[in-house]
PDB file of N, CA and C in Angstrom:
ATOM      1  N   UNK A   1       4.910 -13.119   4.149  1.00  0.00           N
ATOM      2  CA  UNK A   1       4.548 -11.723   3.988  1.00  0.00           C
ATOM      3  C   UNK A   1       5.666 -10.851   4.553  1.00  0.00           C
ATOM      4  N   UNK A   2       5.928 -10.075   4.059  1.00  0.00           N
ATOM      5  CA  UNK A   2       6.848  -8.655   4.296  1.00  0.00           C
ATOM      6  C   UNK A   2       6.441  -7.206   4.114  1.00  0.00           C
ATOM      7  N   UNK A   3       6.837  -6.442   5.321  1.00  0.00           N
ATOM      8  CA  UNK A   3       6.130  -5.575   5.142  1.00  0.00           C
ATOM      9  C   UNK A   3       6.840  -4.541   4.279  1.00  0.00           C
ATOM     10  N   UNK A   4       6.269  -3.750   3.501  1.00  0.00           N
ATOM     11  CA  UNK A   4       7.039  -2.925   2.186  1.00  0.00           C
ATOM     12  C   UNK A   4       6.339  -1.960   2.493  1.00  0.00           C
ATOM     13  N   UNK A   5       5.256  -0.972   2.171  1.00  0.00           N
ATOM     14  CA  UNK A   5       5.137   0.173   3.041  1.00  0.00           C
ATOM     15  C   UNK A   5       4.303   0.504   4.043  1.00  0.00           C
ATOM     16  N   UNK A   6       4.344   1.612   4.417  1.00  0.00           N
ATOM     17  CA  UNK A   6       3.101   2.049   5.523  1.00  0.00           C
ATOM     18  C   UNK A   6       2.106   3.101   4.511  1.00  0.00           C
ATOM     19  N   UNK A   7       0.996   2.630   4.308  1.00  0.00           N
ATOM     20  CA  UNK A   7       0.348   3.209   3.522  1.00  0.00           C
ATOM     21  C   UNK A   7      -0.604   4.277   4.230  1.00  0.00           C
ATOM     22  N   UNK A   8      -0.326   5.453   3.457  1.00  0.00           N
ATOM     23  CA  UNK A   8      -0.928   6.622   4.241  1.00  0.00           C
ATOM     24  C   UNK A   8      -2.361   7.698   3.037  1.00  0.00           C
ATOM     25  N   UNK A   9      -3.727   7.192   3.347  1.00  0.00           N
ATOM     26  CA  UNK A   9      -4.232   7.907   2.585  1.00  0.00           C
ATOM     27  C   UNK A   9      -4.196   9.447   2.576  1.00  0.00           C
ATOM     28  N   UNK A  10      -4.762  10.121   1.483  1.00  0.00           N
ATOM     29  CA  UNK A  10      -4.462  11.347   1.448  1.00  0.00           C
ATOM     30  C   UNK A  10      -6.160  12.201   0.911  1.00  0.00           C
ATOM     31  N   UNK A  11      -6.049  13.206   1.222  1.00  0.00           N
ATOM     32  CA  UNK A  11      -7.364  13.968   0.518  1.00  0.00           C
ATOM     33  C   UNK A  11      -6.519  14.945  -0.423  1.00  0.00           C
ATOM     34  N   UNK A  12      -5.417  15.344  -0.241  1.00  0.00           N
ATOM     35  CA  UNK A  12      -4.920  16.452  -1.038  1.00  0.00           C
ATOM     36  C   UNK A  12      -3.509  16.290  -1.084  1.00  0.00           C
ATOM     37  N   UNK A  13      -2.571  15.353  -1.927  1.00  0.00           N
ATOM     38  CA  UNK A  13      -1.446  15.077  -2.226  1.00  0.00           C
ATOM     39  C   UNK A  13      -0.089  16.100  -2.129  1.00  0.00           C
ATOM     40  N   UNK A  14      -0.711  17.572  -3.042  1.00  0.00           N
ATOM     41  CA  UNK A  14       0.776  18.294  -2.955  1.00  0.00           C
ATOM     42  C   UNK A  14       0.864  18.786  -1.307  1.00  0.00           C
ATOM     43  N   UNK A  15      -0.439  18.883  -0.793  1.00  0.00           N
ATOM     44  CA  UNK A  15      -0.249  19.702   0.719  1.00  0.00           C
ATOM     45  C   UNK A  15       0.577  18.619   1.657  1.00  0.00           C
ATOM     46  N   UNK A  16      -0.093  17.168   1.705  1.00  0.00           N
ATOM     47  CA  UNK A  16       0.692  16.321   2.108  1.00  0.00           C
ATOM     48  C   UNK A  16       1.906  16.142   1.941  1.00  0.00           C
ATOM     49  N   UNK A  17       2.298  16.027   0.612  1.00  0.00           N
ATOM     50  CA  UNK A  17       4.117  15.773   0.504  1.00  0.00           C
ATOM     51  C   UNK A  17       4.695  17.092   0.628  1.00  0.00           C
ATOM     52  N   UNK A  18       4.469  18.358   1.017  1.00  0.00           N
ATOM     53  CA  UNK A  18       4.512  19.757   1.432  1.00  0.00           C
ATOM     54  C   UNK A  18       4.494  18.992   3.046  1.00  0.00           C
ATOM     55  N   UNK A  19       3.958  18.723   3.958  1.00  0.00           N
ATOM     56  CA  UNK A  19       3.916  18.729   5.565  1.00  0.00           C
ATOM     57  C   UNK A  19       5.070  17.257   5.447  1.00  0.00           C
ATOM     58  N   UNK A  20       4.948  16.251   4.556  1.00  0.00           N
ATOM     59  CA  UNK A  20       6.280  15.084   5.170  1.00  0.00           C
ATOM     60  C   UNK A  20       7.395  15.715   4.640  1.00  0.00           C
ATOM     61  N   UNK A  21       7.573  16.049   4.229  1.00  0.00           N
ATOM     62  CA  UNK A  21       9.623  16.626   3.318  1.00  0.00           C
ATOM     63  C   UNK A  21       9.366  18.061   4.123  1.00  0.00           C
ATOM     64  N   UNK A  22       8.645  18.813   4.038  1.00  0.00           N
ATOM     65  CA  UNK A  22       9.053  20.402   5.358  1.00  0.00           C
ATOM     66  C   UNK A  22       9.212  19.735   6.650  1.00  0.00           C
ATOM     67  N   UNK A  23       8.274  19.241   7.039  1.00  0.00           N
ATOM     68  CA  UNK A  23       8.175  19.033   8.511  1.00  0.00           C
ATOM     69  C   UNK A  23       9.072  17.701   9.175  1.00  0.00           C
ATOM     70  N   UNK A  24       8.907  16.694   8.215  1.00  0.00           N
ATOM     71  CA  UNK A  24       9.727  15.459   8.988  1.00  0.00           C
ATOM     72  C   UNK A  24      11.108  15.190   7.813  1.00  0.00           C
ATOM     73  N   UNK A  25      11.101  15.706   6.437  1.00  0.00           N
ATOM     74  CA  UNK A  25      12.405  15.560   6.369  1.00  0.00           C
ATOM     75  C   UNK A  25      12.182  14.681   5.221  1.00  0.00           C
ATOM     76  N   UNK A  26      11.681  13.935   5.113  1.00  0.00           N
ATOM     77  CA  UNK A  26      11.082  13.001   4.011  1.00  0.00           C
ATOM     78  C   UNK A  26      11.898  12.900   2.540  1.00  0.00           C
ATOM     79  N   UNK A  27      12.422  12.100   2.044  1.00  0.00           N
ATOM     80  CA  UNK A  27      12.598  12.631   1.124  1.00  0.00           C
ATOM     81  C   UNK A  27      11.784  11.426  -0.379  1.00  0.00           C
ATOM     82  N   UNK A  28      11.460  11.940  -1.656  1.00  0.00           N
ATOM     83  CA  UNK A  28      10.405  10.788  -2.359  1.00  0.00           C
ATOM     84  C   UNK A  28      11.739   9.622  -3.102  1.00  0.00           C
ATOM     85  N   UNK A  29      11.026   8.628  -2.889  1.00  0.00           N
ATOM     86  CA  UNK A  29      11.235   7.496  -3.337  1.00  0.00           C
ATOM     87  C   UNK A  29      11.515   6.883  -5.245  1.00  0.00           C
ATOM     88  N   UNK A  30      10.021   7.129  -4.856  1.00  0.00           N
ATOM     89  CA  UNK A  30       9.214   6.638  -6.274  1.00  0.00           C
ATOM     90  C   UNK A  30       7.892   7.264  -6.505  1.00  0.00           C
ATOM     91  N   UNK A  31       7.248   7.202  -7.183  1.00  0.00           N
ATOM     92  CA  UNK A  31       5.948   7.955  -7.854  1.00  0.00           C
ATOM     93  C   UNK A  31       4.958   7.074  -8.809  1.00  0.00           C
ATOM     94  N   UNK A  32       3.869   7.349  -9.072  1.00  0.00           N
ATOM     95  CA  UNK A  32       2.989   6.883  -9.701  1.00  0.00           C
ATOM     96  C   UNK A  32       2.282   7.755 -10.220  1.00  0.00           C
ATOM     97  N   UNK A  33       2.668   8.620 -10.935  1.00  0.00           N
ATOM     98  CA  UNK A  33       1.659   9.391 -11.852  1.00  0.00           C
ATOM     99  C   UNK A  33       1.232  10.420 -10.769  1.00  0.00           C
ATOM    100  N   UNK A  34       0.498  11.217 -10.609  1.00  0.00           N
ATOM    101  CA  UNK A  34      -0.302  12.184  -9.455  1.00  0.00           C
ATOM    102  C   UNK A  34      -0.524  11.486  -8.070  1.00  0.00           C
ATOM    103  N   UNK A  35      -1.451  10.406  -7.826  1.00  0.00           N
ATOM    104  CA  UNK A  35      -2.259  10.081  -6.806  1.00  0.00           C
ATOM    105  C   UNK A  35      -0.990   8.860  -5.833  1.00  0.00           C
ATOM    106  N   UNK A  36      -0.279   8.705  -6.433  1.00  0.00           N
ATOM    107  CA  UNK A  36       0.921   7.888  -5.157  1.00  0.00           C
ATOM    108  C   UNK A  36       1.892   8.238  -5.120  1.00  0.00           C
ATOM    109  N   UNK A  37       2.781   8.182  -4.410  1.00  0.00           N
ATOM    110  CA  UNK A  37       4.122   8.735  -4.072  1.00  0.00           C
ATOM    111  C   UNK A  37       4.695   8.192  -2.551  1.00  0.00           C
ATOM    112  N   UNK A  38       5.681   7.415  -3.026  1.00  0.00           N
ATOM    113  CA  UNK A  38       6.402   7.019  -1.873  1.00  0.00           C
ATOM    114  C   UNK A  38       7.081   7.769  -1.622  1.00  0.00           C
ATOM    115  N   UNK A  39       7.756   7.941   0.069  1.00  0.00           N
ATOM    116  CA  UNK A  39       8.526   8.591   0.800  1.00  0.00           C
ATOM    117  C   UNK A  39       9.884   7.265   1.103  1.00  0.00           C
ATOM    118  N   UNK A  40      11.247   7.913   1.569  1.00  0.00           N
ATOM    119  CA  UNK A  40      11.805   7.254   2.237  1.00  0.00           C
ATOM    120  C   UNK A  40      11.805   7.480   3.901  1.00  0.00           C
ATOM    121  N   UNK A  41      11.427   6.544   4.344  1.00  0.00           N
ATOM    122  CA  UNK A  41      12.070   6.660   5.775  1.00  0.00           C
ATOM    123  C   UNK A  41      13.020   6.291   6.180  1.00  0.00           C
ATOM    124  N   UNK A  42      14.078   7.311   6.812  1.00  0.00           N
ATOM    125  CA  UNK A  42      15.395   7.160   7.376  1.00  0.00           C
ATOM    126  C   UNK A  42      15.402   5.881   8.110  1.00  0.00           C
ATOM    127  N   UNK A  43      16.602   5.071   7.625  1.00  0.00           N
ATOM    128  CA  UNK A  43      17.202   4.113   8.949  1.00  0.00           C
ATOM    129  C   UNK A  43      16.833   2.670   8.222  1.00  0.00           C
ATOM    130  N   UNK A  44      15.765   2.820   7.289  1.00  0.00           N
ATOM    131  CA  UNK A  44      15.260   1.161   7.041  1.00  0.00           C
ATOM    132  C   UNK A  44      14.467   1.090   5.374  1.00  0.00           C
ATOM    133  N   UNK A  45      14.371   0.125   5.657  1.00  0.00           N
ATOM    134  CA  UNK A  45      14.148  -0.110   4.011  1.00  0.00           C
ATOM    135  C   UNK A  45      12.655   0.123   3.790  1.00  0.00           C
ATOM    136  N   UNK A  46      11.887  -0.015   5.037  1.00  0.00           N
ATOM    137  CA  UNK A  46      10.030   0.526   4.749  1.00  0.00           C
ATOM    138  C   UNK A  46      10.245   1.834   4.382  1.00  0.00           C
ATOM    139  N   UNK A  47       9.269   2.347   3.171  1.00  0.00           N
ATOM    140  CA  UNK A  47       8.832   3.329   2.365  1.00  0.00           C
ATOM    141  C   UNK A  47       7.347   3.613   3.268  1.00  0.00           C
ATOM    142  N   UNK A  48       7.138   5.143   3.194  1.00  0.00           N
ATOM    143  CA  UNK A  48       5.540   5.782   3.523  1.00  0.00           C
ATOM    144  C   UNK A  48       4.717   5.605   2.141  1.00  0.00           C
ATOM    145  N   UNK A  49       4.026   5.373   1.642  1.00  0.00           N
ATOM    146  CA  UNK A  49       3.511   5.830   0.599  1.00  0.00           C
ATOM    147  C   UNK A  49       2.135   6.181   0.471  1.00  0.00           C
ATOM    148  N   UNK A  50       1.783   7.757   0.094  1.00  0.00           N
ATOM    149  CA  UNK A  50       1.042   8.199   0.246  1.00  0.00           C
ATOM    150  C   UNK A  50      -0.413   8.056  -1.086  1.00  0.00           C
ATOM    151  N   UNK A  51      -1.089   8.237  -0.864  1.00  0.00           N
ATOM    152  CA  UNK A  51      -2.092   7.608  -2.135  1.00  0.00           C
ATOM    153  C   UNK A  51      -3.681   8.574  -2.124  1.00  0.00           C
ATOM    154  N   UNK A  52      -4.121   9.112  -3.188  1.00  0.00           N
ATOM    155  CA  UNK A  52      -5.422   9.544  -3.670  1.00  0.00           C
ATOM    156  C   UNK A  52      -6.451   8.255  -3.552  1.00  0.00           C
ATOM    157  N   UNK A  53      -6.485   7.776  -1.885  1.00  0.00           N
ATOM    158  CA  UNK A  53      -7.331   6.094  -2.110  1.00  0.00           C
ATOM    159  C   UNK A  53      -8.537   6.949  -2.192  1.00  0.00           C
ATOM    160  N   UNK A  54      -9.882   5.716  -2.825  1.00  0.00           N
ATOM    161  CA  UNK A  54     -11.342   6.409  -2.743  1.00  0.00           C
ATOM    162  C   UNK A  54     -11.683   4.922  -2.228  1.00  0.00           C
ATOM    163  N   UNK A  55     -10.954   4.039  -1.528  1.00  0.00           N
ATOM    164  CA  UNK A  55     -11.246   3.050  -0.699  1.00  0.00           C
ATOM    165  C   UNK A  55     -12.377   3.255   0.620  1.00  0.00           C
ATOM    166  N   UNK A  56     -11.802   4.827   0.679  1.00  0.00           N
ATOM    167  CA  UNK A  56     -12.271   4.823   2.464  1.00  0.00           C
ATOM    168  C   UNK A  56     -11.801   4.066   3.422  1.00  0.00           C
ATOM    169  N   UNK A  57     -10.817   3.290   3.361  1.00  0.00           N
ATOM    170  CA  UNK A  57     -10.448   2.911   4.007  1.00  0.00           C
ATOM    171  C   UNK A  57      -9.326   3.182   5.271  1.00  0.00           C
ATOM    172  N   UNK A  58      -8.397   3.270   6.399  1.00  0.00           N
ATOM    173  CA  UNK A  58      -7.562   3.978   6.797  1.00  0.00           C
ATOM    174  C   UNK A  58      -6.458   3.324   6.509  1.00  0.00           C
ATOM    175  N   UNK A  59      -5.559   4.168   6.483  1.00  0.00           N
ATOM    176  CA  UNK A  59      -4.151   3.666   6.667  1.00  0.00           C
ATOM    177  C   UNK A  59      -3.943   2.483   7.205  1.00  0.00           C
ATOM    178  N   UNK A  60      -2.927   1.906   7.012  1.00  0.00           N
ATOM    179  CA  UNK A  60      -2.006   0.550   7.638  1.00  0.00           C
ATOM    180  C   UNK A  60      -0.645   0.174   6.184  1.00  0.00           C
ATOM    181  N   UNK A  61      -0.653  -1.443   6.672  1.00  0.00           N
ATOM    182  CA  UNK A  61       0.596  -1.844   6.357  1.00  0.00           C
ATOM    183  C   UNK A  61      -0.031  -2.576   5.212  1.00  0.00           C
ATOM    184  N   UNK A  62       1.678  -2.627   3.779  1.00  0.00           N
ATOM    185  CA  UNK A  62       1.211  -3.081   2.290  1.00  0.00           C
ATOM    186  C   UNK A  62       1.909  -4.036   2.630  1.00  0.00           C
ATOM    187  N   UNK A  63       1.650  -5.489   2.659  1.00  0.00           N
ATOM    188  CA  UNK A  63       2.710  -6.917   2.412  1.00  0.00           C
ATOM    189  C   UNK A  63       2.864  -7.205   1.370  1.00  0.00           C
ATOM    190  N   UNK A  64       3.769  -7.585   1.004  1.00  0.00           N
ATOM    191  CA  UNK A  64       4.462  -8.170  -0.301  1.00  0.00           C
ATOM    192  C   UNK A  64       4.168  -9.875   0.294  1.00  0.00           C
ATOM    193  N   UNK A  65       3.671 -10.675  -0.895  1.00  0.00           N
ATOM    194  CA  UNK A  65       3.459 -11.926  -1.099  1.00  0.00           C
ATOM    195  C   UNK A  65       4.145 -12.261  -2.295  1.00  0.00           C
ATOM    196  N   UNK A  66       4.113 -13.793  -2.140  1.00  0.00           N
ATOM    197  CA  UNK A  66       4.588 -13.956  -3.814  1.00  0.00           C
ATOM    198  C   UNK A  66       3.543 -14.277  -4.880  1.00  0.00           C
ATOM    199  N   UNK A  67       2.762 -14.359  -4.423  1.00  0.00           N
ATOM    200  CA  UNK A  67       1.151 -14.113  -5.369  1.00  0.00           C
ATOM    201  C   UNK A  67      -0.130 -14.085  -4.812  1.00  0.00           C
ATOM    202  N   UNK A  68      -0.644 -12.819  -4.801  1.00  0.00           N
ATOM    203  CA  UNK A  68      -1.686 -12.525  -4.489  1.00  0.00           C
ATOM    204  C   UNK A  68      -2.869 -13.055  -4.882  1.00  0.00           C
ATOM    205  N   UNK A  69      -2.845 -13.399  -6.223  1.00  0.00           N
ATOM    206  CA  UNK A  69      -3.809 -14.688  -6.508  1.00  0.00           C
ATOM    207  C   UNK A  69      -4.040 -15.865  -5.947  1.00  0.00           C
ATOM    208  N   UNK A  70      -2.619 -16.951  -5.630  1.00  0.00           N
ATOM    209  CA  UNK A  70      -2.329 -18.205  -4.682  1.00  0.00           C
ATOM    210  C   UNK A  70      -2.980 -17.139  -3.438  1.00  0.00           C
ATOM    211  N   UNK A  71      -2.830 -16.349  -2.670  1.00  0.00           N
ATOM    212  CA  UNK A  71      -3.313 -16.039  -1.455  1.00  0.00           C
ATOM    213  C   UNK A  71      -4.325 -15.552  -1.451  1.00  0.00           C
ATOM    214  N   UNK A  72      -4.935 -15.411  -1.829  1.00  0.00           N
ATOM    215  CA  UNK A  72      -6.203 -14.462  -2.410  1.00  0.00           C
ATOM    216  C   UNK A  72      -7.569 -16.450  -2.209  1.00  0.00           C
ATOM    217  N   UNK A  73      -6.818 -17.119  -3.347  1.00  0.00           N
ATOM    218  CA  UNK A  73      -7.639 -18.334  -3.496  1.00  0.00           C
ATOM    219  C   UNK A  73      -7.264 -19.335  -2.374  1.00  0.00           C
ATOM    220  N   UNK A  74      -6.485 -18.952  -1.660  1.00  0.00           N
ATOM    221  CA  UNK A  74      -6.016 -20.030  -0.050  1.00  0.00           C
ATOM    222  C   UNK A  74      -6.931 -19.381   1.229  1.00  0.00           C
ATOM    223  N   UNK A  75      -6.889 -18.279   0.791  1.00  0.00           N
ATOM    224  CA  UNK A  75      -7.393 -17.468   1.971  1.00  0.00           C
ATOM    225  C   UNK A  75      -8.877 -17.112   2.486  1.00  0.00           C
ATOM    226  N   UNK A  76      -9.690 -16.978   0.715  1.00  0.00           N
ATOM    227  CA  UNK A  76     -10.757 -16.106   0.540  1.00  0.00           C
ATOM    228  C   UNK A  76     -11.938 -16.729   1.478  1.00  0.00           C
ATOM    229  N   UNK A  77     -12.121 -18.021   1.723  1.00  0.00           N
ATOM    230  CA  UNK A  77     -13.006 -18.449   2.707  1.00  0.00           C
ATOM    231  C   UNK A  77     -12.711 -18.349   4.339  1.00  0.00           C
ATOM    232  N   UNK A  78     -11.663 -17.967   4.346  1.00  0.00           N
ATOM    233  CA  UNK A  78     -11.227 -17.562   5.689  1.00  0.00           C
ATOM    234  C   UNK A  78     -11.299 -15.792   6.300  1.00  0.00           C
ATOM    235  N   UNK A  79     -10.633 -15.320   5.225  1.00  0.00           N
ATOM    236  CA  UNK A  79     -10.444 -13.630   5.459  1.00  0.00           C
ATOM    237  C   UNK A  79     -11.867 -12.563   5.048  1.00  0.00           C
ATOM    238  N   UNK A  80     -11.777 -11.923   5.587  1.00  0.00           N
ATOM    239  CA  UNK A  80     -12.921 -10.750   4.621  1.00  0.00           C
ATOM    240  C   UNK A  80     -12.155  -9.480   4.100  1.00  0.00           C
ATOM    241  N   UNK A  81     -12.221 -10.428   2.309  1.00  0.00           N
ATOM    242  CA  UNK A  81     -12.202  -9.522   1.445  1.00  0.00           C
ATOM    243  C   UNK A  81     -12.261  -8.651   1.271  1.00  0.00           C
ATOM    244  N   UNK A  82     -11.929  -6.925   1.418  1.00  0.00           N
ATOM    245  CA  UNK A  82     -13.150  -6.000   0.712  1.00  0.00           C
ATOM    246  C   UNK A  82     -12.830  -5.463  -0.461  1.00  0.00           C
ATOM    247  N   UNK A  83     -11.571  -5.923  -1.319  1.00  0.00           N
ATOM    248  CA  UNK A  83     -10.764  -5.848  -2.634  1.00  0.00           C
ATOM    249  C   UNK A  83     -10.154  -6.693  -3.116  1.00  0.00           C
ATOM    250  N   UNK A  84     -11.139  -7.507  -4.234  1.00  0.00           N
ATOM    251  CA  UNK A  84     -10.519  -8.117  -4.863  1.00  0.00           C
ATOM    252  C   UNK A  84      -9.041  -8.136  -5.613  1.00  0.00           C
ATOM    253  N   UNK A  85      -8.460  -9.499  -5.835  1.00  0.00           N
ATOM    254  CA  UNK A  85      -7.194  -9.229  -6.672  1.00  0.00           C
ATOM    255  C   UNK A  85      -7.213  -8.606  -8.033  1.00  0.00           C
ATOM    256  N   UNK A  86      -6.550  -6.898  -8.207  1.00  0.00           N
ATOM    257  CA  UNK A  86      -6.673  -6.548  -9.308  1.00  0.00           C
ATOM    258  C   UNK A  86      -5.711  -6.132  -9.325  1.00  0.00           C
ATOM    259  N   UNK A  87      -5.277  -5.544 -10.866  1.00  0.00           N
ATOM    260  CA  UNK A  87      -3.969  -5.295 -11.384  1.00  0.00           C
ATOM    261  C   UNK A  87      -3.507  -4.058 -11.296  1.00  0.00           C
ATOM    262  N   UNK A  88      -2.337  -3.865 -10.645  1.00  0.00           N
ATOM    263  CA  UNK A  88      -1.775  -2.686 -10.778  1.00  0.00           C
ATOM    264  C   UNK A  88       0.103  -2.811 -11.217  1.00  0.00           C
ATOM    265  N   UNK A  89       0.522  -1.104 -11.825  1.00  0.00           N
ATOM    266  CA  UNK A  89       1.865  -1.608 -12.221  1.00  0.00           C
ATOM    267  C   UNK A  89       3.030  -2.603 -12.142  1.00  0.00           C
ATOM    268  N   UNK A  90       3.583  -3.007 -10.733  1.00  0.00           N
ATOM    269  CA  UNK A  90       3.826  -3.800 -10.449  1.00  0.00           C
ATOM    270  C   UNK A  90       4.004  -5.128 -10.665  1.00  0.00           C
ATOM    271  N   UNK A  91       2.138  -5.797 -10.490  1.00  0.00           N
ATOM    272  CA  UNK A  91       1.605  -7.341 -10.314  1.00  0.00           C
ATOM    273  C   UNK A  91       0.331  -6.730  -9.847  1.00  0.00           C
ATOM    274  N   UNK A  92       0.239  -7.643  -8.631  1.00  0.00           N
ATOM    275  CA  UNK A  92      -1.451  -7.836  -8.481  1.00  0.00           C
ATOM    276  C   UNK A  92      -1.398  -7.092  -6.954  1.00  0.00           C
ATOM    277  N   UNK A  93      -3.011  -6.740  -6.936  1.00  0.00           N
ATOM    278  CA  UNK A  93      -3.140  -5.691  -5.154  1.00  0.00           C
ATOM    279  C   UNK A  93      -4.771  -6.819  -4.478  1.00  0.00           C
ATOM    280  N   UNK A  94      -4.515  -6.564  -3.571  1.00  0.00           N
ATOM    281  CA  UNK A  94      -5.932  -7.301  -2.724  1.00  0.00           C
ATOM    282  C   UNK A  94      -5.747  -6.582  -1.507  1.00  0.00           C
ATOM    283  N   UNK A  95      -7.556  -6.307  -1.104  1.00  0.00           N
ATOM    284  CA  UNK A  95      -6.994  -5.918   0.899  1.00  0.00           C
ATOM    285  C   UNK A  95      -8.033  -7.016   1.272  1.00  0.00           C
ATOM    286  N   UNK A  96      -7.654  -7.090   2.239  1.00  0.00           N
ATOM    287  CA  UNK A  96      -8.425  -8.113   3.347  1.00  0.00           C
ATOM    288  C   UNK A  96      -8.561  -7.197   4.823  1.00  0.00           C
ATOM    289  N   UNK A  97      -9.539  -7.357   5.529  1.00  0.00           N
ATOM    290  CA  UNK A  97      -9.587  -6.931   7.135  1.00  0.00           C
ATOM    291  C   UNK A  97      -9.304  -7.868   8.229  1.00  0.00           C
ATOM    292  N   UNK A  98      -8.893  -7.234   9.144  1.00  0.00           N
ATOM    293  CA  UNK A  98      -8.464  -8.255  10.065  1.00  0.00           C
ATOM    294  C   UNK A  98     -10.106  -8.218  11.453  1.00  0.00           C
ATOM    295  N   UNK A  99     -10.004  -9.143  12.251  1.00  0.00           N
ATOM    296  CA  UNK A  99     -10.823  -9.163  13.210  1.00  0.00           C
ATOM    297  C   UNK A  99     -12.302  -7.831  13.244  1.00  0.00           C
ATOM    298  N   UNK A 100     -10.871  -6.946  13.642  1.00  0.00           N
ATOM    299  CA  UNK A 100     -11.117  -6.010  14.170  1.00  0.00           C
ATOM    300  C   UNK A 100     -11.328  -4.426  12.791  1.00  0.00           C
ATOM    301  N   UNK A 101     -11.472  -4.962  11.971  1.00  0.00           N
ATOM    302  CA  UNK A 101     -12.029  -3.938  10.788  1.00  0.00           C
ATOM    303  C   UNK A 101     -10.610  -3.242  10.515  1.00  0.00           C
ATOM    304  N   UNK A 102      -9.475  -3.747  10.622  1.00  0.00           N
ATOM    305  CA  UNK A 102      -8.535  -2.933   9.827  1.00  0.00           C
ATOM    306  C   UNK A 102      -8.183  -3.273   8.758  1.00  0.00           C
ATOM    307  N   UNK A 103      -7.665  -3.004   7.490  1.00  0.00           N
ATOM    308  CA  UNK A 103      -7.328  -3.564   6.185  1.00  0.00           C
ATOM    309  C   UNK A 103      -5.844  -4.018   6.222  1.00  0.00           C
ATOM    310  N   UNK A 104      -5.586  -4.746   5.834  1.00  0.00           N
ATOM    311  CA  UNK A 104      -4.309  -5.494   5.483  1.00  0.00           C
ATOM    312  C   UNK A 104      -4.315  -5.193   3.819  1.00  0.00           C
ATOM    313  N   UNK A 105      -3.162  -4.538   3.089  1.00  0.00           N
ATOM    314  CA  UNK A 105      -3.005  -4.411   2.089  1.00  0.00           C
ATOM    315  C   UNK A 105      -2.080  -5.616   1.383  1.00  0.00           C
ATOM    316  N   UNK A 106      -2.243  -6.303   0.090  1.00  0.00           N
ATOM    317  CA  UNK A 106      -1.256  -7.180  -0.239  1.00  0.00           C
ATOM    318  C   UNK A 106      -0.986  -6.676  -1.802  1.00  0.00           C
ATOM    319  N   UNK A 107       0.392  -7.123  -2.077  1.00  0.00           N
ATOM    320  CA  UNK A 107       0.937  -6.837  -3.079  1.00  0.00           C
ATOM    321  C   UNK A 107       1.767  -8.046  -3.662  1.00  0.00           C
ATOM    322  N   UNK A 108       1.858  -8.126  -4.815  1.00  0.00           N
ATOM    323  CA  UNK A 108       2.970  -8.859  -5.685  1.00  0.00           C
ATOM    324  C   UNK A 108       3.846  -8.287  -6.703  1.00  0.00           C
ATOM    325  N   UNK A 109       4.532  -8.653  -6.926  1.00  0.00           N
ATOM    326  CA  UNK A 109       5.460  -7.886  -7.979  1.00  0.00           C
ATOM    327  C   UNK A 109       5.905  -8.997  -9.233  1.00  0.00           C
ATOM    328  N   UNK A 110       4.494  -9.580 -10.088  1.00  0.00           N
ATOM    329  CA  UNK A 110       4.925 -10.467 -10.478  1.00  0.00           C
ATOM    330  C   UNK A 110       4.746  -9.964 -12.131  1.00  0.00           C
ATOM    331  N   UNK A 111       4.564  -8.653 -12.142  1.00  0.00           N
ATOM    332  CA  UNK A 111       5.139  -7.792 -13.440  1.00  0.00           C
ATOM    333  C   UNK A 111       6.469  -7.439 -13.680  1.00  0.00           C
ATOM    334  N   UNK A 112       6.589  -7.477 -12.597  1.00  0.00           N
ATOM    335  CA  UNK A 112       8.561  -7.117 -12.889  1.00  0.00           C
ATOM    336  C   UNK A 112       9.533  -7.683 -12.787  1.00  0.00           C
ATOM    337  N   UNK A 113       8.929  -9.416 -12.930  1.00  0.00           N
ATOM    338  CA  UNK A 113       9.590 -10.539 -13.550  1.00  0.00           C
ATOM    339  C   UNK A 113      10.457 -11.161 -12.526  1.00  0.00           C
TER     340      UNK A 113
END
């Protein structure tokens, strides 16, 4: 696992990327249509990326795997689930919680070959 961004939910997208690029400098990455938008953060290769989640869930960290399916079916009797492996641009997305009720986000990139 590697960590690729710090995922930051949002209730209202333009006000948000309005307070990271005024206030801390931010500048965008990449995009997804309206509801995501990565930031760069200075100094390193982790991206912020901000998101319209209706997860409810809070913020944390997105890992890159090399298949979220293989980890998804190694894991699923061990971890608690609360998002299944489904498809997004990329490859495939899953979260899992840790102990203590935080989400672990996972990602693959096995759309873009």
């Amino acid at each position: 696992m590697k960590l690729a961004f710090l995922m930051h939910p949002v209730k209202e997208m333009k006000a948000s990327l309005k307070f990271y690029r005024e206030n801390l400098g931010l500048e965008e990455a990449w995009r997804e249509g309206d509801h995501t938008v990565a930031l760069k953060l200075p100094g390193t290769e982790v991206q912020m990326m901000l998101e319209d989640e209706d997860e409810g869930l809070p913020g944390g960290g997105v890992f890159i795997v090399d298949s979220v399916d293989s980890f998804y079916e190694q894991k699923k009797e061990l971890l608690k689930f609360v998002k299944d492996p489904v498809d997004i641009p990329p490859g495939r997305y899953a979260i899992y919680q840790d102990d203590a009720g935080n989400p672990i986000r996972i990602i693959d990139m096995t759309k873009e070959g």
